[in-house]
PDB file of N, CA and C in Angstrom:
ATOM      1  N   UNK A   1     -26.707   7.245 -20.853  1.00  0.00           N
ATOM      2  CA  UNK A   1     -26.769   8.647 -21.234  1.00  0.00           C
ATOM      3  C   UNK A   1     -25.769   9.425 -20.374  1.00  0.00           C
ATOM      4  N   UNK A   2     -24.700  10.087 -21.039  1.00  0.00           N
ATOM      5  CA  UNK A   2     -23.940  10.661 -19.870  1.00  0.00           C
ATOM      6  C   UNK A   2     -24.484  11.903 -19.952  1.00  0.00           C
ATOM      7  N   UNK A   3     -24.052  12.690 -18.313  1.00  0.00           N
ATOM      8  CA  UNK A   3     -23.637  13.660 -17.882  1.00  0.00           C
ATOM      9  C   UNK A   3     -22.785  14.645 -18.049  1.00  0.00           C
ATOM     10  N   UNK A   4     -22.996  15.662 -18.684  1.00  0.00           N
ATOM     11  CA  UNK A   4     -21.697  16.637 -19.192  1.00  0.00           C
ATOM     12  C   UNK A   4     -21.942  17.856 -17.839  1.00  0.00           C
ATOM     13  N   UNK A   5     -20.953  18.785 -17.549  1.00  0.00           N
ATOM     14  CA  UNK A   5     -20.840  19.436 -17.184  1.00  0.00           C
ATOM     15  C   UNK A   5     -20.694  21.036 -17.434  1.00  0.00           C
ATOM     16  N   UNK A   6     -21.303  21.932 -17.456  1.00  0.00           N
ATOM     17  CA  UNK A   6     -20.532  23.310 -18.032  1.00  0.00           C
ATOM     18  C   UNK A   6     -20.730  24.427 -17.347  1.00  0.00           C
ATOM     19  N   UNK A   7     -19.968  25.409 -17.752  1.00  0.00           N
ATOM     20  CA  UNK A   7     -20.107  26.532 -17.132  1.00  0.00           C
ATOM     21  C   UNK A   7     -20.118  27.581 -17.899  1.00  0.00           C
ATOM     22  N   UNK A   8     -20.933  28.719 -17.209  1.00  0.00           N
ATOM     23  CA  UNK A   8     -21.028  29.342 -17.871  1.00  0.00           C
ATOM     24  C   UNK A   8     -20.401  31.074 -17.966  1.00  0.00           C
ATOM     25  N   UNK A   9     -20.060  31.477 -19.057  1.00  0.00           N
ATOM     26  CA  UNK A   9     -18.866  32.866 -19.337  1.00  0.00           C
ATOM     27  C   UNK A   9     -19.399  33.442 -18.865  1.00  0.00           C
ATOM     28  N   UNK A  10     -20.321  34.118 -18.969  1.00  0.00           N
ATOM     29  CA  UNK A  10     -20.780  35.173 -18.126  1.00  0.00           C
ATOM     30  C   UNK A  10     -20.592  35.296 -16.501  1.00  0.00           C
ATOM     31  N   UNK A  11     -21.052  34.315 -15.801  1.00  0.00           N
ATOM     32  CA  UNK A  11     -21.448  34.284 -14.576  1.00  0.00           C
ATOM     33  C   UNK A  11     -21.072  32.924 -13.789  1.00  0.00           C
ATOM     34  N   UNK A  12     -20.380  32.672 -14.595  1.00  0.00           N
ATOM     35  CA  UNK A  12     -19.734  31.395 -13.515  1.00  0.00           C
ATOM     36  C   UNK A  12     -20.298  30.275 -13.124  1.00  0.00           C
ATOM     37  N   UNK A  13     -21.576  30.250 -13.130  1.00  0.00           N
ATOM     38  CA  UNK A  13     -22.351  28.900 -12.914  1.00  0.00           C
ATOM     39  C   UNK A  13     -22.021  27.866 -13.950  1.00  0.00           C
ATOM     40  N   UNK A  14     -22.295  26.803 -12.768  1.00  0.00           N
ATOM     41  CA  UNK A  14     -21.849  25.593 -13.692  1.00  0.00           C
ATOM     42  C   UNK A  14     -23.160  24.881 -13.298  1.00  0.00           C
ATOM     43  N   UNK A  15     -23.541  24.071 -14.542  1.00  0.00           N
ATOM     44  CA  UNK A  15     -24.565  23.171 -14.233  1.00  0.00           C
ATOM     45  C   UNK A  15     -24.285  22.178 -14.815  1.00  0.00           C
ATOM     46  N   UNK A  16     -25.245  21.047 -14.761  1.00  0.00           N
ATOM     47  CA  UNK A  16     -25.247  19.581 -15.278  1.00  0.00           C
ATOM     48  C   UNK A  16     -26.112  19.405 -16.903  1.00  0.00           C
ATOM     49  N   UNK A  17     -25.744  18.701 -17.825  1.00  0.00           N
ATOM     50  CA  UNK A  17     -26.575  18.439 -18.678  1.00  0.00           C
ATOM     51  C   UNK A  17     -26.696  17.125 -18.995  1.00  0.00           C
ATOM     52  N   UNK A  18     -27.962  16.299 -19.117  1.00  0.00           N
ATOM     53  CA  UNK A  18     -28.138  15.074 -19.287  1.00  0.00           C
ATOM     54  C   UNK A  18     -28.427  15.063 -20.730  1.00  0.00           C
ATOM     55  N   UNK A  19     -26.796  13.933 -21.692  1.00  0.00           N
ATOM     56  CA  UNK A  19     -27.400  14.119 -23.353  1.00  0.00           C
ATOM     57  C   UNK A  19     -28.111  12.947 -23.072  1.00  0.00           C
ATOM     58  N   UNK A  20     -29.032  12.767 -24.532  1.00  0.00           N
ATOM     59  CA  UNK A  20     -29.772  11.456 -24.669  1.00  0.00           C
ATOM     60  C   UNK A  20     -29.172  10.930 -25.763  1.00  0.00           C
ATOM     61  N   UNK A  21     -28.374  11.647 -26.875  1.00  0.00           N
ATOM     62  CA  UNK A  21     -27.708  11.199 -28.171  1.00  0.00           C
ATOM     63  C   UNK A  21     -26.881  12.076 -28.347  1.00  0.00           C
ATOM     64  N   UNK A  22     -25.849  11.229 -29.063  1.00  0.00           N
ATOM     65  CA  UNK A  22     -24.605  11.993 -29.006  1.00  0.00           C
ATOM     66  C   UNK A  22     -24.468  12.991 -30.186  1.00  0.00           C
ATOM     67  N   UNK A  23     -25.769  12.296 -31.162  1.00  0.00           N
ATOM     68  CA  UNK A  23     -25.647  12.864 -32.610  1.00  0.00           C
ATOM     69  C   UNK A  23     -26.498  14.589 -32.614  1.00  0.00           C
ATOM     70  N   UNK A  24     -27.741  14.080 -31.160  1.00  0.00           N
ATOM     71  CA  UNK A  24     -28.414  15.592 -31.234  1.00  0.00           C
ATOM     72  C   UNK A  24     -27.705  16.706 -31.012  1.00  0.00           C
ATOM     73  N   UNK A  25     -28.264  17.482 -31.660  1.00  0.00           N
ATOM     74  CA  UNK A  25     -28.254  19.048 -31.264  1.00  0.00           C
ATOM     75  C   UNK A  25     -28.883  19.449 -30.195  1.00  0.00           C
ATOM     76  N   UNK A  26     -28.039  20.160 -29.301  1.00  0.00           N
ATOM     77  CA  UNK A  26     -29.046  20.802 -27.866  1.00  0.00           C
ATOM     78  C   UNK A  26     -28.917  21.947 -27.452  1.00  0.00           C
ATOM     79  N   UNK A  27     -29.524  22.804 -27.977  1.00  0.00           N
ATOM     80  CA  UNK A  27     -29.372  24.212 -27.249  1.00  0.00           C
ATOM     81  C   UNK A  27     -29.279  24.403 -26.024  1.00  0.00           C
ATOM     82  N   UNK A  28     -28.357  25.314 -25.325  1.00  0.00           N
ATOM     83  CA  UNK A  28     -28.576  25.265 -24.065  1.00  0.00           C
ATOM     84  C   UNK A  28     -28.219  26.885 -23.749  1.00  0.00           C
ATOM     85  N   UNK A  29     -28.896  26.952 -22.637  1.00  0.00           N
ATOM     86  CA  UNK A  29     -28.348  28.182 -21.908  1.00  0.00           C
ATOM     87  C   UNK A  29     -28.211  27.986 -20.888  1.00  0.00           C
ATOM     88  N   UNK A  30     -27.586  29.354 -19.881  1.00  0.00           N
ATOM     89  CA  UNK A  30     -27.496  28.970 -18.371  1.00  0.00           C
ATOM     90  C   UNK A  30     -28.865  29.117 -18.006  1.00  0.00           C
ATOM     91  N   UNK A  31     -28.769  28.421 -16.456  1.00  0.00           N
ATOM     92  CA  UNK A  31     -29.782  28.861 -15.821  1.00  0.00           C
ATOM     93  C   UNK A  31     -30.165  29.602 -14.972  1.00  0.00           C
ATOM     94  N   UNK A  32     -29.029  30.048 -14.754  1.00  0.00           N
ATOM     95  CA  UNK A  32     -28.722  31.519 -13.557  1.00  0.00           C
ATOM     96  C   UNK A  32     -29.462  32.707 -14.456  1.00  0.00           C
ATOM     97  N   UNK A  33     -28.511  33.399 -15.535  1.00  0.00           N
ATOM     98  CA  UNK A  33     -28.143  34.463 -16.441  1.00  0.00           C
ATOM     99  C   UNK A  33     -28.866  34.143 -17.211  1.00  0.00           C
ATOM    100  N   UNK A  34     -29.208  32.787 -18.062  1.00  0.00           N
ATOM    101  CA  UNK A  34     -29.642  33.011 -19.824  1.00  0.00           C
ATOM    102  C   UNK A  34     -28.780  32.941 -20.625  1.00  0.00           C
ATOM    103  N   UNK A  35     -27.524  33.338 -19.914  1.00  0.00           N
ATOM    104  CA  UNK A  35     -26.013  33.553 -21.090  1.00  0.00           C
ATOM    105  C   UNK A  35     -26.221  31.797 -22.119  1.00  0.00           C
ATOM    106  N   UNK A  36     -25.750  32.008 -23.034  1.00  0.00           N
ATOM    107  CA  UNK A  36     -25.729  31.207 -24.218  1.00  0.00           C
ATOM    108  C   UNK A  36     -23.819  30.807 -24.339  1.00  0.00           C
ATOM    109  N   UNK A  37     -23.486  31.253 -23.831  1.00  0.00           N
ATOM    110  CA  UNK A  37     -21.615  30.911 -23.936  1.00  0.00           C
ATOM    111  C   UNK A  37     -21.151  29.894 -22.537  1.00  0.00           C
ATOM    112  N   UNK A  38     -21.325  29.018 -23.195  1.00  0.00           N
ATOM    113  CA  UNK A  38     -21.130  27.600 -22.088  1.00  0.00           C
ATOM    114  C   UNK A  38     -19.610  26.634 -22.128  1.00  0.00           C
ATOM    115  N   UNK A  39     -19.102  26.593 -21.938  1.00  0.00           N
ATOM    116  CA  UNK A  39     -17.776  26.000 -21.945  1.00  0.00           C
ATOM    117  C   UNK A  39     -17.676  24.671 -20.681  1.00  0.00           C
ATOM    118  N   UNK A  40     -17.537  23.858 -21.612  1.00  0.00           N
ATOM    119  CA  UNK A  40     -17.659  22.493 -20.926  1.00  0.00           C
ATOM    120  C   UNK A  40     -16.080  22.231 -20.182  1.00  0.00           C
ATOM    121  N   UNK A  41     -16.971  21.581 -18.715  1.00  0.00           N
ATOM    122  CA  UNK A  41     -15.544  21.938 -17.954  1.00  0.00           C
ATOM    123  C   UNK A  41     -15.314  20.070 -17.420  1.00  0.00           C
ATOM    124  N   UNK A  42     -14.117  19.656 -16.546  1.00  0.00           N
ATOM    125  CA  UNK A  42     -13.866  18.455 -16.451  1.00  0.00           C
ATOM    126  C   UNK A  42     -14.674  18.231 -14.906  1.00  0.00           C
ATOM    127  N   UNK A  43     -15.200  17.225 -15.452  1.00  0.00           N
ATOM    128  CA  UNK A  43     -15.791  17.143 -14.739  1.00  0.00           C
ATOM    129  C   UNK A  43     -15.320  16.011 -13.159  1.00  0.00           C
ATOM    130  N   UNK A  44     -15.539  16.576 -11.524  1.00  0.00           N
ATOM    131  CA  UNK A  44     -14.821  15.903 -10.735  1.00  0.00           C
ATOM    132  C   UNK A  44     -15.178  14.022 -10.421  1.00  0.00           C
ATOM    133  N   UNK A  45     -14.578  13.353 -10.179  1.00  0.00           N
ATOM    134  CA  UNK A  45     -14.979  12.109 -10.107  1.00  0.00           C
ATOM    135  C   UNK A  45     -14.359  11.367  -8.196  1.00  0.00           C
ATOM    136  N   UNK A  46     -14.845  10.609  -7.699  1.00  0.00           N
ATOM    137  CA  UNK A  46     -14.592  10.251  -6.283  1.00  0.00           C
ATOM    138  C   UNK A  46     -14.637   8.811  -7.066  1.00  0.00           C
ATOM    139  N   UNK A  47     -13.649   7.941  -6.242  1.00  0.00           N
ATOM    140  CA  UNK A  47     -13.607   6.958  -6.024  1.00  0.00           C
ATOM    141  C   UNK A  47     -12.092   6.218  -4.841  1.00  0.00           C
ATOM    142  N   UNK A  48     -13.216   5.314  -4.199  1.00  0.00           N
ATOM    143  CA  UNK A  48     -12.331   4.434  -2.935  1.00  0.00           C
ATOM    144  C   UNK A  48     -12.173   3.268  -4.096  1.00  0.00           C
ATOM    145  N   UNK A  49     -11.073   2.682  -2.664  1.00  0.00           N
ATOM    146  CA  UNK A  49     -10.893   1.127  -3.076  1.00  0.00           C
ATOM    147  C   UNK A  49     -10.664   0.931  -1.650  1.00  0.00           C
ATOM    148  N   UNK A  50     -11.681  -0.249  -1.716  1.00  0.00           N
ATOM    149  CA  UNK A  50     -11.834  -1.180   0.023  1.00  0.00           C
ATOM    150  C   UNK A  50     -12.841  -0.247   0.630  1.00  0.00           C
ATOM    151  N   UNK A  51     -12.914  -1.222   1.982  1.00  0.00           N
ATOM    152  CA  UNK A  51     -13.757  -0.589   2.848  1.00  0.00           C
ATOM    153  C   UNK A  51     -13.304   0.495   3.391  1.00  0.00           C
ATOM    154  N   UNK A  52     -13.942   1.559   4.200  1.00  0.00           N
ATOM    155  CA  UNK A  52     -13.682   2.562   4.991  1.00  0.00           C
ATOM    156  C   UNK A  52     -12.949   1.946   6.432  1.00  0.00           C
ATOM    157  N   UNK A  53     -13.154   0.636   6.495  1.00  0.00           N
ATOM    158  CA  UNK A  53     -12.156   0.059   7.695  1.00  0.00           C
ATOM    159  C   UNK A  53     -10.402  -0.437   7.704  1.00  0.00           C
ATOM    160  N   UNK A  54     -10.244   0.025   6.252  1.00  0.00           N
ATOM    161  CA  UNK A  54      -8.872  -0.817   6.078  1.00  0.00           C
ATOM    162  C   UNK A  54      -7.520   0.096   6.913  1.00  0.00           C
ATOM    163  N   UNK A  55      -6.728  -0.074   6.122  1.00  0.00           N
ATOM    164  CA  UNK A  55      -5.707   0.400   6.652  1.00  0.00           C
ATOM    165  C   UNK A  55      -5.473   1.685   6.013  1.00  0.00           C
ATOM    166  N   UNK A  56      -5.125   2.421   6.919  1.00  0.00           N
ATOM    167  CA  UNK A  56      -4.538   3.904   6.114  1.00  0.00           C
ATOM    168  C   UNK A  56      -3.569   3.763   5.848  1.00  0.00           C
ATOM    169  N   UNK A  57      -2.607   5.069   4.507  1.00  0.00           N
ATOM    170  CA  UNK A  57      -1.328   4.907   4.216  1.00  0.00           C
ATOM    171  C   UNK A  57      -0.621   5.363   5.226  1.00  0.00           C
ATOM    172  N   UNK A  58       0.831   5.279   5.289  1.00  0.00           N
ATOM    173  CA  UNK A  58       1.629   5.566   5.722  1.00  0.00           C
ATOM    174  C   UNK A  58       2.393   6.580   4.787  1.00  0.00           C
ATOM    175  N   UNK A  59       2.695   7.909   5.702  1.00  0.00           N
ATOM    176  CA  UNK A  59       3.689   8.865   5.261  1.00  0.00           C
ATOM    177  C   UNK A  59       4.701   9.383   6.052  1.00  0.00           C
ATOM    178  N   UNK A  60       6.098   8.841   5.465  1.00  0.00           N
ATOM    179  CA  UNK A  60       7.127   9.078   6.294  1.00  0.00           C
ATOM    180  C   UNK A  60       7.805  10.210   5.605  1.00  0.00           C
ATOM    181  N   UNK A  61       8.155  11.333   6.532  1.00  0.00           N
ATOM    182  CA  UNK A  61       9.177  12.562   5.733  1.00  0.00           C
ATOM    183  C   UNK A  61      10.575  12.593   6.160  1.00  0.00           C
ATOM    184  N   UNK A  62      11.022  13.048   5.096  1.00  0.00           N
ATOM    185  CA  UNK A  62      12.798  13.186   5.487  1.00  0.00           C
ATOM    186  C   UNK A  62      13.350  14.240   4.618  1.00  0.00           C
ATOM    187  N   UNK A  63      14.771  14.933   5.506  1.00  0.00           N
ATOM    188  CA  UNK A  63      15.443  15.498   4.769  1.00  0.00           C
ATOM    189  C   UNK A  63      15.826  15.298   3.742  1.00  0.00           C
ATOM    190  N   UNK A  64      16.134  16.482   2.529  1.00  0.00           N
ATOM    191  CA  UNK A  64      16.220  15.882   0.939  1.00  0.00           C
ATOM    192  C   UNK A  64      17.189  17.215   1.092  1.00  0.00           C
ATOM    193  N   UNK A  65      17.871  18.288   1.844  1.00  0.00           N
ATOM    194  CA  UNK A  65      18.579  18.536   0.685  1.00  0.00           C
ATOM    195  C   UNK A  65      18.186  20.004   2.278  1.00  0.00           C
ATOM    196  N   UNK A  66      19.566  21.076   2.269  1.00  0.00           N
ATOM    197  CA  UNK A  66      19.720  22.042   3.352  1.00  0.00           C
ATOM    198  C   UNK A  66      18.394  22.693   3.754  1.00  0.00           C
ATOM    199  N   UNK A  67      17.349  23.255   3.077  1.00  0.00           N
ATOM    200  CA  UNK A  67      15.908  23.699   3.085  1.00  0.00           C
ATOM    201  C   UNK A  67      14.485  23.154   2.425  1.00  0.00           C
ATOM    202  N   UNK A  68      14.497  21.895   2.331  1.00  0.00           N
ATOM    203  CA  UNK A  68      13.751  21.318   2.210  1.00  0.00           C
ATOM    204  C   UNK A  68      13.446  19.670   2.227  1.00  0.00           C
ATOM    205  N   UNK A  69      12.384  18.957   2.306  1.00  0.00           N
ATOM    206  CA  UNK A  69      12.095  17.857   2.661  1.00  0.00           C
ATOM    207  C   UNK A  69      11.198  16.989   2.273  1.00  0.00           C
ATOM    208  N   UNK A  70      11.713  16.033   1.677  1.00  0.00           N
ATOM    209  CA  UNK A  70      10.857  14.769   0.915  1.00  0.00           C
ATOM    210  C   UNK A  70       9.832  14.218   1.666  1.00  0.00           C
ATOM    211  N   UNK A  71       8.309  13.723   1.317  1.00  0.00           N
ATOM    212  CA  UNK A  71       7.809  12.716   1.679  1.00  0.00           C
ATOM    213  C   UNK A  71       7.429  11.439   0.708  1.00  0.00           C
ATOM    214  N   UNK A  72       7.143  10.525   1.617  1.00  0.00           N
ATOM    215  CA  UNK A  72       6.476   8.998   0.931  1.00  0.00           C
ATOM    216  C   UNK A  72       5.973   8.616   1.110  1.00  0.00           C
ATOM    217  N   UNK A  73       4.644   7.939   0.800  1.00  0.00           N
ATOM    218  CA  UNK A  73       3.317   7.708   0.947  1.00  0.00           C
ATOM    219  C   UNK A  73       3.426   6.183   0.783  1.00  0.00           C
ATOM    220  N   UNK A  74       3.219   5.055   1.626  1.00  0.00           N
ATOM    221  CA  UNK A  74       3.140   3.956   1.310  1.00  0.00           C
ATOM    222  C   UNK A  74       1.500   3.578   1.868  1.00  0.00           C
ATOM    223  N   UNK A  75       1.339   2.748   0.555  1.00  0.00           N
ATOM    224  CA  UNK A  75      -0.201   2.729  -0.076  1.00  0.00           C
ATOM    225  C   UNK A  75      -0.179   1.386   0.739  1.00  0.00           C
ATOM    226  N   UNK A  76      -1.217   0.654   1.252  1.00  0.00           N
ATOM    227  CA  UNK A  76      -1.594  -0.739   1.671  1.00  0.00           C
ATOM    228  C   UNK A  76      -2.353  -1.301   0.237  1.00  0.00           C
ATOM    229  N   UNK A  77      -1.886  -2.813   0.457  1.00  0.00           N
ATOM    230  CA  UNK A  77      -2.269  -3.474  -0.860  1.00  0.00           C
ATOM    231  C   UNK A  77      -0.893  -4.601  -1.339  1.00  0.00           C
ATOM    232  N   UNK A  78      -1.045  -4.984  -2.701  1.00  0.00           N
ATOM    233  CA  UNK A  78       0.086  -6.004  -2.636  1.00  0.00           C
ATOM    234  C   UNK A  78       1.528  -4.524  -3.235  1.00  0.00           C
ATOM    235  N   UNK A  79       2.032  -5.602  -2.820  1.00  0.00           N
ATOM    236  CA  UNK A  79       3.888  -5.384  -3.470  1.00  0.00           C
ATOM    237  C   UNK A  79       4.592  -6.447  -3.497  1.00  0.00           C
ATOM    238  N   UNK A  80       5.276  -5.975  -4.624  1.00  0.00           N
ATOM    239  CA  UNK A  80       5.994  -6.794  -5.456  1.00  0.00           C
ATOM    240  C   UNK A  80       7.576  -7.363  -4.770  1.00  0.00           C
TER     241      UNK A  80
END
């Protein structure tokens, strides 16, 4: 059953909604306000790879050009 997310026009709250079918109909309102104008928003997602012990990336910066400056992020893991 997923998790949708929305928020709501009036007042800014965002809450969670658990569907059970994709086919139902579900009324909803907020739960702050009552407002009925809900706009489903994206919802944030976290995810690692590896343990919290591995290696951190590496970021090296360099000049790119008279007022400003490149960086590069080298990720641990394979390469090619």
């Amino acid at each position: 059953m997923p998790i949708y997310e929305f928020r709501c026009v009036r007042c800014g709250e965002i809450q969670e909604v658990l569907v059970s079918n994709s086919k139902s109909e579900v009324k909803m309102a907020c739960k702050a306000c009552g407002g009925e104008d809900l706009v489903r928003v994206l919802s944030r997602v976290s995810y690692t790879m590896g343990s919290s012990g591995g290696e951190s990336p590496r970021v090296t910066t360099r000049t790119c050009g008279p007022e400003s400056s490149c960086a590069t992020i080298d990720l641990p893991g394979y390469t090619r």
